[in-house]
N, C-alpha and C. Protein backbone atom coordinates (compact mmCIF):
# COMPACT_ATOMS: atom_id res chain seq x y z
N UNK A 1 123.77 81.65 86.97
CA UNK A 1 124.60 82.23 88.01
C UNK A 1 126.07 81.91 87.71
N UNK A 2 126.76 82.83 87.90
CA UNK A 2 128.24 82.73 87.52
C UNK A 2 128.90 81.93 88.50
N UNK A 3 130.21 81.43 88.55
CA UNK A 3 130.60 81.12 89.68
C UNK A 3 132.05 82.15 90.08
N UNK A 4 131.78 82.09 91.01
CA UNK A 4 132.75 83.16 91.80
C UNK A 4 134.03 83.24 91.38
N UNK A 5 134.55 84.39 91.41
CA UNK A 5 136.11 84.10 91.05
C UNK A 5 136.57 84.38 92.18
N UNK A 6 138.09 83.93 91.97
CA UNK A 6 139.19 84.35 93.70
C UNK A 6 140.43 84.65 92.93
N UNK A 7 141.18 85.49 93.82
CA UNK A 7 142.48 86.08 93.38
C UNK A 7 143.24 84.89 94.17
N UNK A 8 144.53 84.23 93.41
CA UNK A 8 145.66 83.05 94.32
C UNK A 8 146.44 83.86 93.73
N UNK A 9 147.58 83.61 94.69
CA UNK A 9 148.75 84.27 94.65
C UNK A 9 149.71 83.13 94.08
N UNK A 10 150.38 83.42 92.73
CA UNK A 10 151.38 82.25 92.28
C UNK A 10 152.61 83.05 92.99
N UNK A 11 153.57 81.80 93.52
CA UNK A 11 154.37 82.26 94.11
C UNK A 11 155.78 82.29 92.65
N UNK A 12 155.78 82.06 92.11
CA UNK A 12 156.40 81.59 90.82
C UNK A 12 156.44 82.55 90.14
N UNK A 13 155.28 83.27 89.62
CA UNK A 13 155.28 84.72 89.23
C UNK A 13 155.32 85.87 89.84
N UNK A 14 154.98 85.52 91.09
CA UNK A 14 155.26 86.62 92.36
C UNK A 14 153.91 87.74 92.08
N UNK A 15 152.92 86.93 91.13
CA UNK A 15 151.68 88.21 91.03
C UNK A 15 150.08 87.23 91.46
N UNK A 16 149.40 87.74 91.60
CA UNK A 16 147.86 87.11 91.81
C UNK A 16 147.37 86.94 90.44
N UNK A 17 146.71 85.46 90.30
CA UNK A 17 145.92 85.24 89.38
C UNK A 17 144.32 84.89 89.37
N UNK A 18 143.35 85.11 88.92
CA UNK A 18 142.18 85.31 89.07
C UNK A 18 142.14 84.12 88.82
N UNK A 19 140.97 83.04 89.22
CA UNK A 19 140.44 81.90 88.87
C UNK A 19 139.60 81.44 89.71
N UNK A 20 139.02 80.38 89.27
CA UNK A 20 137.21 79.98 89.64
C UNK A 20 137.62 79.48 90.63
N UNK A 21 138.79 78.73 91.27
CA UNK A 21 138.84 77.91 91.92
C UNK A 21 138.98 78.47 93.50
N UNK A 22 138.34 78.31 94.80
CA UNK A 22 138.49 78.77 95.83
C UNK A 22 139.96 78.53 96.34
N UNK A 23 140.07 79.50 97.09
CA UNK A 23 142.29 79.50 97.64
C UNK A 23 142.09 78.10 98.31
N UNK A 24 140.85 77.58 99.09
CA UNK A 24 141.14 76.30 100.28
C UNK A 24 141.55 75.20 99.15
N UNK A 25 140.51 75.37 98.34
CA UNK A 25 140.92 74.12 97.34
C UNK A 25 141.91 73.85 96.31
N UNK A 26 142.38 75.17 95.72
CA UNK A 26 143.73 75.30 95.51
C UNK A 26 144.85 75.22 96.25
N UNK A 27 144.95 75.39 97.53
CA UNK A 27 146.24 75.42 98.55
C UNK A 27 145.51 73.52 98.56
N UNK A 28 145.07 72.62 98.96
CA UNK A 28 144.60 71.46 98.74
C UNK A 28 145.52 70.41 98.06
N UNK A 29 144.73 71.31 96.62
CA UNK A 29 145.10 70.39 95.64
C UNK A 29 146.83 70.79 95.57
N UNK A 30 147.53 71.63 95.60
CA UNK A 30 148.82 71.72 95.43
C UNK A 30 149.40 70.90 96.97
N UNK A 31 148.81 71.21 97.69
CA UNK A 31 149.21 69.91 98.93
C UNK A 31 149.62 68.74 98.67
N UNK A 32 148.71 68.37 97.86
CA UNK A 32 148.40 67.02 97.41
C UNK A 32 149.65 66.71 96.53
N UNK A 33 149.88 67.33 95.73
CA UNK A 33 150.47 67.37 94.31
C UNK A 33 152.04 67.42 95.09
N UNK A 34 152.19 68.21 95.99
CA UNK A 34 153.69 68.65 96.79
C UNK A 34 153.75 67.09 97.50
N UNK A 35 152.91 66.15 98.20
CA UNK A 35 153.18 65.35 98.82
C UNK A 35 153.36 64.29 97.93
N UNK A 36 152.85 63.89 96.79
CA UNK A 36 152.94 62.91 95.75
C UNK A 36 154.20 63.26 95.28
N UNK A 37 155.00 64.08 94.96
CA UNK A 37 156.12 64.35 94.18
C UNK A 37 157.39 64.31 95.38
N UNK A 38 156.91 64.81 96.80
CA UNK A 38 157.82 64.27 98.01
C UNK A 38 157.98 63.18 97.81
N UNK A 39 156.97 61.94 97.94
CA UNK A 39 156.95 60.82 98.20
C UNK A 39 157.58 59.79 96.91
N UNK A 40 157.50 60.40 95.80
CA UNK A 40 158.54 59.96 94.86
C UNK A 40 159.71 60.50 94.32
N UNK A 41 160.20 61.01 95.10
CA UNK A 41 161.18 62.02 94.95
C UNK A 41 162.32 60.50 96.53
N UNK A 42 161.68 60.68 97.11
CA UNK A 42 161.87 59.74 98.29
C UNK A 42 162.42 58.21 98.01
N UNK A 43 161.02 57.67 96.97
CA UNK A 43 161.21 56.44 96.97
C UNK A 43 162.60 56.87 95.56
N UNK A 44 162.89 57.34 95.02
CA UNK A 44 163.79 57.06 94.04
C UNK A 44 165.46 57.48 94.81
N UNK A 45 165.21 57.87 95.96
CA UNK A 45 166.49 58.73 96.80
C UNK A 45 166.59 56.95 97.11
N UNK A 46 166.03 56.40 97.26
CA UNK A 46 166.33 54.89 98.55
C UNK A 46 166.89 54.03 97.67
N UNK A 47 165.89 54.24 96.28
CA UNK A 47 166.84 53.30 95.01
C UNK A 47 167.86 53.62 94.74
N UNK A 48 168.65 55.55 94.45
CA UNK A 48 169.55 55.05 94.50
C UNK A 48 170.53 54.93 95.43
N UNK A 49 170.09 54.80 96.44
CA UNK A 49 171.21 54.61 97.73
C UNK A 49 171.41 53.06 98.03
N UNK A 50 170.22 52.53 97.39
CA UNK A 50 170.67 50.81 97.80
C UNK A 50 171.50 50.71 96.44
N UNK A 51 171.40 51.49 95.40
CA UNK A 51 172.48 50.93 94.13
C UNK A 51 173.79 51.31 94.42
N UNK A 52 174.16 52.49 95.16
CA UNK A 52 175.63 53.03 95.40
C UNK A 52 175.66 52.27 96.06
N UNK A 53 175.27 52.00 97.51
CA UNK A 53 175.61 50.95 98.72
C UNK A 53 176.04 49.55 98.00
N UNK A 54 175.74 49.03 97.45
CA UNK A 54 175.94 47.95 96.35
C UNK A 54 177.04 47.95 95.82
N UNK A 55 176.96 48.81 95.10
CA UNK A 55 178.32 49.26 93.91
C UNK A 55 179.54 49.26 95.25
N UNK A 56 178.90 49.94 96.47
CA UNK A 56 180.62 50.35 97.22
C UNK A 56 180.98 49.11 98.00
N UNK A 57 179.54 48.22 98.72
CA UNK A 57 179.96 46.77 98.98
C UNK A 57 180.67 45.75 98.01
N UNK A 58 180.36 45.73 96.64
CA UNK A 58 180.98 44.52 95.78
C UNK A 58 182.79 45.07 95.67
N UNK A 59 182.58 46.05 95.39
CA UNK A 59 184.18 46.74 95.18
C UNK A 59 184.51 46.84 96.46
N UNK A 60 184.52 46.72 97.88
CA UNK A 60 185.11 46.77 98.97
C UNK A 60 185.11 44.88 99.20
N UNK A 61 184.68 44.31 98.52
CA UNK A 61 184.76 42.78 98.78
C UNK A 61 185.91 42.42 97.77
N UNK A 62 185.72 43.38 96.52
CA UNK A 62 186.44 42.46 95.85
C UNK A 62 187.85 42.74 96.11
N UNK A 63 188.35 44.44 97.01
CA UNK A 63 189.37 44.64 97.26
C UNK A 63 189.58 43.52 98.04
N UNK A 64 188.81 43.45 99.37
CA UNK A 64 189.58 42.62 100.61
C UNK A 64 189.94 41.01 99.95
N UNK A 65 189.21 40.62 99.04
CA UNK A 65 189.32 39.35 98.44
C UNK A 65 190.85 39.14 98.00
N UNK A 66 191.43 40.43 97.09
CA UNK A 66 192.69 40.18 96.52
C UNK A 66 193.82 39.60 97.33
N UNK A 67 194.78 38.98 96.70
CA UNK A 67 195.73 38.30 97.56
C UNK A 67 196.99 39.14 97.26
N UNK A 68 197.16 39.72 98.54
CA UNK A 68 198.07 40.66 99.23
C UNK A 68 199.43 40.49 99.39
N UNK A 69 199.90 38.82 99.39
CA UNK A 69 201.10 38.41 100.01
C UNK A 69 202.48 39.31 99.16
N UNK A 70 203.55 39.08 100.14
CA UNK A 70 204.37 40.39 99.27
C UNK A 70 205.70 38.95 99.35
N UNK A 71 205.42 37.95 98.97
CA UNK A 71 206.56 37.24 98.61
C UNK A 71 207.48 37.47 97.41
């Protein structure tokens, strides 16, 4: 017995492609795949915001640190 084919629509090519795989489990698995690549897409946004935040705290310390006097 064969197994069934289904037409998915790639949105990328803007045409339908035939394949074994049912649309529930394809819309699924790209779920999946969209939330794993959110979620590290995320954690690398926080790294670098604690590295700029960093970079703009040491250089805003080391300004206020300098000695200013206008003797």
């Amino acid at each position: 017995m064969s197994k069934p084919i289904f037409d998915v629509f790639n949105i990328l090519s803007g045409k339908f492609e035939r394949t074994d795989i049912a649309s529930e489990d394809f819309y699924d698995h790209m779920a999946k795949v969209l939330a794993n690549e959110t979620t590290r897409l995320l954690d690398m946004y926080k790294a670098e915001r604690e590295i700029v935040t960093s970079i703009i705290n040491k250089a805003a310390e080391t300004e206020e640190s300098k000695d200013r006097s206008m003797d």
